[in-house]
PDB file of N, CA and C in Angstrom:
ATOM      1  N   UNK A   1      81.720 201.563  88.682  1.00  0.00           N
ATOM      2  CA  UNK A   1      82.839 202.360  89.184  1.00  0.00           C
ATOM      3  C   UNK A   1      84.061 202.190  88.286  1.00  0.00           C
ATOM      4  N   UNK A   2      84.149 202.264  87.088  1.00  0.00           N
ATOM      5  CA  UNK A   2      85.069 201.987  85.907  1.00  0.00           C
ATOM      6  C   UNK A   2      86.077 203.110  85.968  1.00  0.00           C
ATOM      7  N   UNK A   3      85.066 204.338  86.385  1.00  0.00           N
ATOM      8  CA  UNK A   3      85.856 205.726  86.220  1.00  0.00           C
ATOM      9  C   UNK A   3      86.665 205.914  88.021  1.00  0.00           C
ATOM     10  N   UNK A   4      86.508 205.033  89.009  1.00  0.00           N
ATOM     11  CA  UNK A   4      86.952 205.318  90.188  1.00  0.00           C
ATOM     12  C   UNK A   4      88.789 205.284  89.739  1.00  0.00           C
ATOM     13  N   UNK A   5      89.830 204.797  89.255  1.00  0.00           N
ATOM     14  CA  UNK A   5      90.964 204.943  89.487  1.00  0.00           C
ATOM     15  C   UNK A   5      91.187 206.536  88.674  1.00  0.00           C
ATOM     16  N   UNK A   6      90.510 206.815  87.329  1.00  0.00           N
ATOM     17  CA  UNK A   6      90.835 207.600  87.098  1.00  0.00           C
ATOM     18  C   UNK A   6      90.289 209.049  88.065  1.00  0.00           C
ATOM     19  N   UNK A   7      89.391 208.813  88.291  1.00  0.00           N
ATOM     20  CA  UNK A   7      88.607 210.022  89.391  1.00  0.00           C
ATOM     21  C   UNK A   7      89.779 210.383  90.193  1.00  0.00           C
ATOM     22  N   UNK A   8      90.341 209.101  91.303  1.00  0.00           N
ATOM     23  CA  UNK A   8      91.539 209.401  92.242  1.00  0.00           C
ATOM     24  C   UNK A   8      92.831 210.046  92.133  1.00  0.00           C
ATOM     25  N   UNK A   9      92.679 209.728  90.616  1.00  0.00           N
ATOM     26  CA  UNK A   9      94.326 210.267  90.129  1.00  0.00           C
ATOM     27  C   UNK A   9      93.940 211.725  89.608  1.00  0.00           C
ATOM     28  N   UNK A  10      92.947 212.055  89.571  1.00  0.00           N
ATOM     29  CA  UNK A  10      93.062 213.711  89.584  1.00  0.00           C
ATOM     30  C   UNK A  10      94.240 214.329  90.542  1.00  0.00           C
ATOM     31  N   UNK A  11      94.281 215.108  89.910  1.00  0.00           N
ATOM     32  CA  UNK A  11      95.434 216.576  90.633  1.00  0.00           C
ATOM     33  C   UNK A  11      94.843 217.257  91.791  1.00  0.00           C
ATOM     34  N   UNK A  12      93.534 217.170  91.974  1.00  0.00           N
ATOM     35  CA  UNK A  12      92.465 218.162  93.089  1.00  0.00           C
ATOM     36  C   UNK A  12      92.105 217.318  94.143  1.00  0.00           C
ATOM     37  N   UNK A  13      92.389 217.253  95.302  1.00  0.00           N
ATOM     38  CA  UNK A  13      91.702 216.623  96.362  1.00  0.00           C
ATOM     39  C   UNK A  13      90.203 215.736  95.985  1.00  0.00           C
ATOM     40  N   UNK A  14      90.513 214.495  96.067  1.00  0.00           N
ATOM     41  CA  UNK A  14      89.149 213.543  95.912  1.00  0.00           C
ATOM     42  C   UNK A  14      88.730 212.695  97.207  1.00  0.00           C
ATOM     43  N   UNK A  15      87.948 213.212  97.473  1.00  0.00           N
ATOM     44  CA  UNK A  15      87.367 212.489  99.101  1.00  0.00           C
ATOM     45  C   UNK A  15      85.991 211.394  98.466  1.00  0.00           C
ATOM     46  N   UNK A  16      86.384 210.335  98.946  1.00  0.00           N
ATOM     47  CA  UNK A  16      85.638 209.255  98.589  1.00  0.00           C
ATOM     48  C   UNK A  16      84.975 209.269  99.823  1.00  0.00           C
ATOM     49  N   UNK A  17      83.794 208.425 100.109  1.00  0.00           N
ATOM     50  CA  UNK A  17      82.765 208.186 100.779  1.00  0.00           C
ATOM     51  C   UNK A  17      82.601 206.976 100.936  1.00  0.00           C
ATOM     52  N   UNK A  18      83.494 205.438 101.475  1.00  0.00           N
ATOM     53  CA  UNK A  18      82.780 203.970 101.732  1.00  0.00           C
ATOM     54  C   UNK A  18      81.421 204.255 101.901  1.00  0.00           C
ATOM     55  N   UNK A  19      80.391 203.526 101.911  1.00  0.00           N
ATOM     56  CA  UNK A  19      79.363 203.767 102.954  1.00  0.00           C
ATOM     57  C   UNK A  19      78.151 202.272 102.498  1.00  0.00           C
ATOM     58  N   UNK A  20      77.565 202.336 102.931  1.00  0.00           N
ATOM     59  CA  UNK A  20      76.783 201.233 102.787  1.00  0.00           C
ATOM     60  C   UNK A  20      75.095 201.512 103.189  1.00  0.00           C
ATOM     61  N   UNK A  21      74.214 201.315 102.197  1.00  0.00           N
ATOM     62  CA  UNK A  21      72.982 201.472 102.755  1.00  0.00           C
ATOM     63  C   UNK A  21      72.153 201.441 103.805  1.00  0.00           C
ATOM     64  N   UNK A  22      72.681 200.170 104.557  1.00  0.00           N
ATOM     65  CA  UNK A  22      71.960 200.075 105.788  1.00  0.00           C
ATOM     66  C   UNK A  22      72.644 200.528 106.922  1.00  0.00           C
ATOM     67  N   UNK A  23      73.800 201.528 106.690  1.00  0.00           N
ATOM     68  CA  UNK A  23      74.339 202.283 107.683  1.00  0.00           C
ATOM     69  C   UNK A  23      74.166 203.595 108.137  1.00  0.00           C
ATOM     70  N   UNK A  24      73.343 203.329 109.482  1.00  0.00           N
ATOM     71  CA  UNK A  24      72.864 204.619 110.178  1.00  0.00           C
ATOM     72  C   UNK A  24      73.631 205.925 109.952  1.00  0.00           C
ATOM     73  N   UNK A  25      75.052 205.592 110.529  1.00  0.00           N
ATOM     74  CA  UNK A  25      75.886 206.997 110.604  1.00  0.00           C
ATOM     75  C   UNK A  25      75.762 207.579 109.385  1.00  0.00           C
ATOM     76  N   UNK A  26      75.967 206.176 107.824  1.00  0.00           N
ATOM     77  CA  UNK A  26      76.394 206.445 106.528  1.00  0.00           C
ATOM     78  C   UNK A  26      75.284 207.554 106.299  1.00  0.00           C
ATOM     79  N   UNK A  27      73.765 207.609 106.909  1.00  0.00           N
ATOM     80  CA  UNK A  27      72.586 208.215 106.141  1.00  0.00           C
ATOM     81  C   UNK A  27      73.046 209.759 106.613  1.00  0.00           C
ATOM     82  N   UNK A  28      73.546 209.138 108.079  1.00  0.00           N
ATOM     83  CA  UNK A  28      74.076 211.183 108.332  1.00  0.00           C
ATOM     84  C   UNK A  28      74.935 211.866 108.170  1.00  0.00           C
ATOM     85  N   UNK A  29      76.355 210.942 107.255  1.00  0.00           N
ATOM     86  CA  UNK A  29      76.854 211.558 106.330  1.00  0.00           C
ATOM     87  C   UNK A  29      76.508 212.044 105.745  1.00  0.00           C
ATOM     88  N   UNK A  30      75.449 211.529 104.698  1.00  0.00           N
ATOM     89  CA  UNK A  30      75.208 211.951 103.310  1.00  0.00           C
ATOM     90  C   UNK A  30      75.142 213.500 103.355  1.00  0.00           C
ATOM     91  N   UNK A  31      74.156 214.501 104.260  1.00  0.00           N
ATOM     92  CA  UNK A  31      74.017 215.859 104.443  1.00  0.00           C
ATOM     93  C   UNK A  31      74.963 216.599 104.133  1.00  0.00           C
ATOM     94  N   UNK A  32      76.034 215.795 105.389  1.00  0.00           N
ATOM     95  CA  UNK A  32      77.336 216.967 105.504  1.00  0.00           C
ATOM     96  C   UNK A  32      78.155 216.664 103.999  1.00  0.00           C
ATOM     97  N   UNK A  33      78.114 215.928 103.139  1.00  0.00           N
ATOM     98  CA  UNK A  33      78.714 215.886 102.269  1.00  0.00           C
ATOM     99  C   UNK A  33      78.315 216.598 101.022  1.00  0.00           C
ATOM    100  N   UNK A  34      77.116 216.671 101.241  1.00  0.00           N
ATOM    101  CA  UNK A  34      76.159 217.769 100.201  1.00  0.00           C
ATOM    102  C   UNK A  34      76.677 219.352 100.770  1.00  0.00           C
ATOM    103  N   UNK A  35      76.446 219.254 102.120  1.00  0.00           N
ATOM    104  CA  UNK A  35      76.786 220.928 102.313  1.00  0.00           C
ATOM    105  C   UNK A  35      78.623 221.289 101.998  1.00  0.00           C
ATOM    106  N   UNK A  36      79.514 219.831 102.487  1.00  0.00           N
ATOM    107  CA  UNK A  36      80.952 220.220 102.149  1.00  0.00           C
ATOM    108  C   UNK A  36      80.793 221.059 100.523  1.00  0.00           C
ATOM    109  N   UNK A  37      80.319 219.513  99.587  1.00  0.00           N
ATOM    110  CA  UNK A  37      80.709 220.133  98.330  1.00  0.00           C
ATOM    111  C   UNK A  37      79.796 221.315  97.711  1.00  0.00           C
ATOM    112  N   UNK A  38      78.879 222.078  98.523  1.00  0.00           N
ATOM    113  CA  UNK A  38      78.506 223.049  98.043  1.00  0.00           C
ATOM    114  C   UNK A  38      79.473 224.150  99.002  1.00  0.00           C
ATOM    115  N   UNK A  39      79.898 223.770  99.786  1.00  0.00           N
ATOM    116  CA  UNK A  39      81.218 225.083 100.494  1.00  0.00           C
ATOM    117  C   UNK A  39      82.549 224.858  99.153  1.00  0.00           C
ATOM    118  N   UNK A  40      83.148 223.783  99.235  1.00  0.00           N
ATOM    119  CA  UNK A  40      84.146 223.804  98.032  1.00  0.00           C
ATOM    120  C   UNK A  40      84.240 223.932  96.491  1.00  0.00           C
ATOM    121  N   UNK A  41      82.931 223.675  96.150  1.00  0.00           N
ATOM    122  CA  UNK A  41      82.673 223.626  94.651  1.00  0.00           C
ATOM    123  C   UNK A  41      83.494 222.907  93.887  1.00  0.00           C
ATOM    124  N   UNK A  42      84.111 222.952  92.787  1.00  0.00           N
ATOM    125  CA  UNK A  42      85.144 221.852  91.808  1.00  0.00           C
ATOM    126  C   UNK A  42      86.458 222.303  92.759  1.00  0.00           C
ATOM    127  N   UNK A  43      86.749 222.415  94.301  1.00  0.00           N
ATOM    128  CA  UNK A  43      88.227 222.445  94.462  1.00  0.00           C
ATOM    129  C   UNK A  43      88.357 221.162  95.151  1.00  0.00           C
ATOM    130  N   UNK A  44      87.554 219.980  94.857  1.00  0.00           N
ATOM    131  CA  UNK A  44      87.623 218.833  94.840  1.00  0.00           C
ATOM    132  C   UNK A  44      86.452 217.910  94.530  1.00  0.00           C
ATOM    133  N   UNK A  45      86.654 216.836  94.150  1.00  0.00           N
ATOM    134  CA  UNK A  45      85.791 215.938  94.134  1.00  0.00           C
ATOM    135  C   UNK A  45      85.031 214.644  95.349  1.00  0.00           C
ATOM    136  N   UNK A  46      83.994 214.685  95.256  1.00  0.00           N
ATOM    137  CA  UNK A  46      83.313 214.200  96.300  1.00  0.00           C
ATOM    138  C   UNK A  46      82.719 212.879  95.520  1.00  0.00           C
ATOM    139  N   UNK A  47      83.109 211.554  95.876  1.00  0.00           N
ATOM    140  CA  UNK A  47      82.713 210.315  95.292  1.00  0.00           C
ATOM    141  C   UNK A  47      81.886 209.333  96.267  1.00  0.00           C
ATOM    142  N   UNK A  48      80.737 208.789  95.831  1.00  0.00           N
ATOM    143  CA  UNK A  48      80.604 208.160  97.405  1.00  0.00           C
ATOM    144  C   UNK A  48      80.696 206.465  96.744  1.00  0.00           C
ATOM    145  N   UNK A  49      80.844 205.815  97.582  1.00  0.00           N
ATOM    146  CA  UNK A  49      81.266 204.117  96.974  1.00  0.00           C
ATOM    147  C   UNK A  49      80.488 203.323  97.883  1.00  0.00           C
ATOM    148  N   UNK A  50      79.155 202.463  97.589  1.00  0.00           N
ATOM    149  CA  UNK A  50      78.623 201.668  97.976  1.00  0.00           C
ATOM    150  C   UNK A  50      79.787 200.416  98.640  1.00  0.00           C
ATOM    151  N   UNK A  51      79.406 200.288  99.611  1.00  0.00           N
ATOM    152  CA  UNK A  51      81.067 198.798  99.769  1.00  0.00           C
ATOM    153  C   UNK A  51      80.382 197.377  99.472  1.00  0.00           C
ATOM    154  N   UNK A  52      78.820 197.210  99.735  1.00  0.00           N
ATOM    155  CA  UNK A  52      78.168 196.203  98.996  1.00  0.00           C
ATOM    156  C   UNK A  52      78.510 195.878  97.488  1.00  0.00           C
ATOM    157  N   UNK A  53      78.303 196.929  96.863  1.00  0.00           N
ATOM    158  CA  UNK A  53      78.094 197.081  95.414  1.00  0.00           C
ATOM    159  C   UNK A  53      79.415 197.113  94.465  1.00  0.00           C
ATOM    160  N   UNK A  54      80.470 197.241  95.082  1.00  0.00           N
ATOM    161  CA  UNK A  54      81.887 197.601  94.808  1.00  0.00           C
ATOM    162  C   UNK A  54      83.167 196.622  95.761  1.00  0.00           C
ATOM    163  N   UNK A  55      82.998 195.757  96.350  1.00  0.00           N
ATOM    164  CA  UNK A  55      83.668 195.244  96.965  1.00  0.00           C
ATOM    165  C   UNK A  55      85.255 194.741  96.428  1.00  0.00           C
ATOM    166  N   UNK A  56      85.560 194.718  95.766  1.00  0.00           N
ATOM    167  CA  UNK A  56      86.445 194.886  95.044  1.00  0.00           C
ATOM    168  C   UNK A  56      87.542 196.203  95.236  1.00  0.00           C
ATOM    169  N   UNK A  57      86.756 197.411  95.037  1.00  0.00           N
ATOM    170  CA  UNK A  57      87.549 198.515  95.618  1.00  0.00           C
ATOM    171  C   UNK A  57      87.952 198.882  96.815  1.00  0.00           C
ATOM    172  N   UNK A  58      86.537 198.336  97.558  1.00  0.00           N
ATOM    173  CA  UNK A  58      86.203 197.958  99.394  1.00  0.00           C
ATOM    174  C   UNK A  58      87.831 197.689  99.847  1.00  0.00           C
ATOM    175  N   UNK A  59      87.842 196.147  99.476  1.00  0.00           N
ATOM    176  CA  UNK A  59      89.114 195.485  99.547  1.00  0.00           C
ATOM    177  C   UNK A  59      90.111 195.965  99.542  1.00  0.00           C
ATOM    178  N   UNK A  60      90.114 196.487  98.090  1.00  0.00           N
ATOM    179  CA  UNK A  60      91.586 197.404  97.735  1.00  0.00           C
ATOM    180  C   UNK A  60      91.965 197.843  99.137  1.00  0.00           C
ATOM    181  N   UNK A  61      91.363 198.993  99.520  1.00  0.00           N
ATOM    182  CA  UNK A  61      91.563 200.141 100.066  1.00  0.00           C
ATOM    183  C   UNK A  61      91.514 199.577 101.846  1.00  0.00           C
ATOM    184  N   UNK A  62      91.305 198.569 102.102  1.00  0.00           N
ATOM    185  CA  UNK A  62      90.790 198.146 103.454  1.00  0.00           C
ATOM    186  C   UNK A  62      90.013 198.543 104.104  1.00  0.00           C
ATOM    187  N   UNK A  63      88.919 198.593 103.314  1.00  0.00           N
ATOM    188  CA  UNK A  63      87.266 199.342 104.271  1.00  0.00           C
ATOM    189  C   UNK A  63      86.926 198.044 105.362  1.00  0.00           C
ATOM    190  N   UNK A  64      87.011 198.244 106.557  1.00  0.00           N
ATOM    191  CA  UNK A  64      86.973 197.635 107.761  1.00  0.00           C
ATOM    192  C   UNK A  64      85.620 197.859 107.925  1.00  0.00           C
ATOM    193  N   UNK A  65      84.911 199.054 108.183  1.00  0.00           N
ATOM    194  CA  UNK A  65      84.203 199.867 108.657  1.00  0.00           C
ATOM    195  C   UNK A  65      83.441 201.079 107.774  1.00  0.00           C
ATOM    196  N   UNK A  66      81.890 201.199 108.083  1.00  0.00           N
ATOM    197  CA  UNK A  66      81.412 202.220 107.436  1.00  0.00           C
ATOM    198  C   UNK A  66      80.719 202.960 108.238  1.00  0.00           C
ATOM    199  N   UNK A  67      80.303 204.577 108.077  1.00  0.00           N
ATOM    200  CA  UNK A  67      81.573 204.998 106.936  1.00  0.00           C
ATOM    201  C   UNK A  67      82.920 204.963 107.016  1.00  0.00           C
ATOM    202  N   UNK A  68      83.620 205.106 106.239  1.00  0.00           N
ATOM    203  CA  UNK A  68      85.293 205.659 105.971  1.00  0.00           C
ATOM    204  C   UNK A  68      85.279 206.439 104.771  1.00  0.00           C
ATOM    205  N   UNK A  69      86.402 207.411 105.005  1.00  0.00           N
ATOM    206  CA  UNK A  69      86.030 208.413 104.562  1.00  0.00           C
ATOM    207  C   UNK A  69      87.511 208.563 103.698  1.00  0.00           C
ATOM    208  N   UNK A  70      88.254 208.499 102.695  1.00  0.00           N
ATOM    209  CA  UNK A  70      89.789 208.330 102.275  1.00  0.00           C
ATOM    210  C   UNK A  70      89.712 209.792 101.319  1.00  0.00           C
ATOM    211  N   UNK A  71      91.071 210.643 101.894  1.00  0.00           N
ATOM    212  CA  UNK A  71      91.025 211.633 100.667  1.00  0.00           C
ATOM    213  C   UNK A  71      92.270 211.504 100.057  1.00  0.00           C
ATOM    214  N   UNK A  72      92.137 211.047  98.578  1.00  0.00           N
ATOM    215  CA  UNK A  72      93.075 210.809  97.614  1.00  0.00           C
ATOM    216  C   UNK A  72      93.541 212.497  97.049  1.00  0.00           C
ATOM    217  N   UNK A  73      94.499 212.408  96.646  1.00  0.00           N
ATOM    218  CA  UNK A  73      95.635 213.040  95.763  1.00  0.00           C
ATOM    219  C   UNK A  73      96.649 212.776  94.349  1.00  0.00           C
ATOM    220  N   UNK A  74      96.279 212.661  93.792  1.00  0.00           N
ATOM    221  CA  UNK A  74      97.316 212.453  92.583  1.00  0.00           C
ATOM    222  C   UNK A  74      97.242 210.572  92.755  1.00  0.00           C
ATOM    223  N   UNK A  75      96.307 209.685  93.211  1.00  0.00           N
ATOM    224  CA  UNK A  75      95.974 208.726  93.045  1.00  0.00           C
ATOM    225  C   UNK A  75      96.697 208.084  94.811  1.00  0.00           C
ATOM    226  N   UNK A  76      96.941 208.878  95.371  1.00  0.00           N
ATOM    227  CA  UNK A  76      97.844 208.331  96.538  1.00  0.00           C
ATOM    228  C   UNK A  76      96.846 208.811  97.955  1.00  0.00           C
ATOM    229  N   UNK A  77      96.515 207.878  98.662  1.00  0.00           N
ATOM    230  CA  UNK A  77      95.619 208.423  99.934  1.00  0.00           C
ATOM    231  C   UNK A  77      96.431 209.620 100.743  1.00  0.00           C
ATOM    232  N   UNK A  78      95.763 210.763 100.954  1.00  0.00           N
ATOM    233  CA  UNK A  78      96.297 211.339 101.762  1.00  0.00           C
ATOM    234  C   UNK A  78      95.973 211.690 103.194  1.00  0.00           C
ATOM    235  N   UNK A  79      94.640 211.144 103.545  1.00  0.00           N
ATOM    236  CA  UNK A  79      94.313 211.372 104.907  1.00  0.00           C
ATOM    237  C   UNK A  79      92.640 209.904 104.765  1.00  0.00           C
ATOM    238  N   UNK A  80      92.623 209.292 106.028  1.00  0.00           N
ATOM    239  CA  UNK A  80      91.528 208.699 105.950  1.00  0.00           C
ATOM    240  C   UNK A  80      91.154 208.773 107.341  1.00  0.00           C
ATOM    241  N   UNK A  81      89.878 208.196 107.523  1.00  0.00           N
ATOM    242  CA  UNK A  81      88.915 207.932 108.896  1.00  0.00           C
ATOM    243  C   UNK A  81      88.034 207.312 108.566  1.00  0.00           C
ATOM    244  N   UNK A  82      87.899 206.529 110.231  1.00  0.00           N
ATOM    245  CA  UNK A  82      86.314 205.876 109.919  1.00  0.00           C
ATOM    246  C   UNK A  82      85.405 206.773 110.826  1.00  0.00           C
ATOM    247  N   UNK A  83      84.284 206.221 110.792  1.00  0.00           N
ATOM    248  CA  UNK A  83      83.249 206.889 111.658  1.00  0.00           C
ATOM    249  C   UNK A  83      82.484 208.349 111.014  1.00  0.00           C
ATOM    250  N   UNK A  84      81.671 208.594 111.474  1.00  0.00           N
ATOM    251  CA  UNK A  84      80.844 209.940 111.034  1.00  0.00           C
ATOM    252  C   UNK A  84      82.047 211.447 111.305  1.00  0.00           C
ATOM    253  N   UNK A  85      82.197 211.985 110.399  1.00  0.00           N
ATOM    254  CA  UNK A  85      82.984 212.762 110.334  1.00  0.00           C
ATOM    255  C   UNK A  85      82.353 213.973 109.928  1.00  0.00           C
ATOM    256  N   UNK A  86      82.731 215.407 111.172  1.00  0.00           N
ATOM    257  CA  UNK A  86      81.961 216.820 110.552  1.00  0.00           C
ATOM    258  C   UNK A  86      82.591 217.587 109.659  1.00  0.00           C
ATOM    259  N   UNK A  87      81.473 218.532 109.095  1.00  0.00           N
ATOM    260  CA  UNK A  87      81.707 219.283 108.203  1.00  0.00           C
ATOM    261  C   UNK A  87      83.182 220.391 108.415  1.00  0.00           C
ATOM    262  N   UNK A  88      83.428 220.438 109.268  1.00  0.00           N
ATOM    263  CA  UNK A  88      84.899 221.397 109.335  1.00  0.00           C
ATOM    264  C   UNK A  88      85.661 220.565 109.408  1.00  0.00           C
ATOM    265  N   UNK A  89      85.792 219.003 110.021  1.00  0.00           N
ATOM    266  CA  UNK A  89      87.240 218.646 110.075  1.00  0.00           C
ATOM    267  C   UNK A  89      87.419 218.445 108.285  1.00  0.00           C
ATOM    268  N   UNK A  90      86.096 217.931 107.410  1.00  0.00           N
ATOM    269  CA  UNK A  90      86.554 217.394 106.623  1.00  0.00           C
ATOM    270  C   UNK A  90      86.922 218.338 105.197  1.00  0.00           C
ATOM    271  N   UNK A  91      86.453 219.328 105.577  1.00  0.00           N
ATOM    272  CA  UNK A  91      86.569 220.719 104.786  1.00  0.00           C
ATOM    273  C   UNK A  91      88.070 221.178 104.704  1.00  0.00           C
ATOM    274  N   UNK A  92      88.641 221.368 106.183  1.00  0.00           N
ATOM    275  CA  UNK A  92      89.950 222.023 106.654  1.00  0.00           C
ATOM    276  C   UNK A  92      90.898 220.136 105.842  1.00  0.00           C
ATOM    277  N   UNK A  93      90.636 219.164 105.785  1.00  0.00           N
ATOM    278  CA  UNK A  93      91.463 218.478 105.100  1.00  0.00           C
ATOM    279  C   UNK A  93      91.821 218.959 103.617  1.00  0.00           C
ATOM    280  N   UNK A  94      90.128 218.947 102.997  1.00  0.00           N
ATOM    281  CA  UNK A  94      90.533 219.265 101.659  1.00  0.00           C
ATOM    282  C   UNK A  94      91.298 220.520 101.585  1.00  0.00           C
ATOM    283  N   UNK A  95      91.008 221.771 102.555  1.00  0.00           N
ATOM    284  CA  UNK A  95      91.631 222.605 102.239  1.00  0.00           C
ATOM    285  C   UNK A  95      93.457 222.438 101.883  1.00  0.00           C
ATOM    286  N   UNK A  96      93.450 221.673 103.228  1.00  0.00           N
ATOM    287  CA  UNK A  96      95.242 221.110 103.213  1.00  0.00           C
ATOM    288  C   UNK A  96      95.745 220.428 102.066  1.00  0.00           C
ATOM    289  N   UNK A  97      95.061 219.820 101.220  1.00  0.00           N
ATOM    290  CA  UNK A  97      95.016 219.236 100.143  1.00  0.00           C
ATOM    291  C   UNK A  97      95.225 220.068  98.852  1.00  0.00           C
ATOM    292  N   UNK A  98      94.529 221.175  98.770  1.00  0.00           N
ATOM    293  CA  UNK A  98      94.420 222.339  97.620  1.00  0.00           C
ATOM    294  C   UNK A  98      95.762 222.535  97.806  1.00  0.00           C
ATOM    295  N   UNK A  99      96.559 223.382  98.878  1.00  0.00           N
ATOM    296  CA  UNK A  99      97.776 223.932  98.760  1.00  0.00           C
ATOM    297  C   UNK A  99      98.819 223.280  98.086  1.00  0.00           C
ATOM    298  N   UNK A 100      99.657 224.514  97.194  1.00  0.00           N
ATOM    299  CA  UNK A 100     100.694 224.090  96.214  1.00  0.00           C
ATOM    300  C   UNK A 100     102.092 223.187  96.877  1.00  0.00           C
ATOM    301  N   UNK A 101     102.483 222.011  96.707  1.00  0.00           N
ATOM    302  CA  UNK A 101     103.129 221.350  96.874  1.00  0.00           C
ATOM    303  C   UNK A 101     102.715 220.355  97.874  1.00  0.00           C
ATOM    304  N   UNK A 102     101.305 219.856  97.928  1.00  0.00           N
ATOM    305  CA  UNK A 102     100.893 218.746  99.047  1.00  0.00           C
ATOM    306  C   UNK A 102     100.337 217.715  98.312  1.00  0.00           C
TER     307      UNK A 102
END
């Protein structure tokens, strides 16, 4: 994850993904996150972050809980959650995210 600070500091909505292998909810994320980024295409980036494998960033960010779900902006969190999260709430975030001056 060398490229994770620069990924965040993009200009385009970046929704990261905590998640952890042996997490039930995490496996039924994975879907809705395939169908988000085929609804948005490049009007953001979709990252997912092992918290085993990366703990370090885990930390950073205070992953309590998996999943959590953090959507960065210009390197600054702009909305997070834990728990299994659907395909419209997390869509209508990024959307809020695209608009000029947010």
């Amino acid at each position: 994850m060398n490229d994770f600070e620069k990924i965040i500091n993009s200009d385009k909505p970046t929704l990261v993904d905590f998640f952890a292998t042996w997490c039930g909810p995490c496996k039924m994320q994975s879907p809705i996150l395939d169908e988000l980024k085929n609804k948005v295409g490049d009007a953001a980036n979709i990252v997912k972050v092992d918290v085993d494998r990366n703990p370090d960033i885990s930390a950073k960010y205070q992953i309590r809980s998996v999943p959590t779900i953090i959507i960065f902006k210009n390197g600054e969190p702009q909305w997070r959650a834990s728990g299994l999260q659907q395909l419209e709430v997390l869509e209508d975030k990024i959307r809020i995210q695209e608009q000029p001056g947010k």
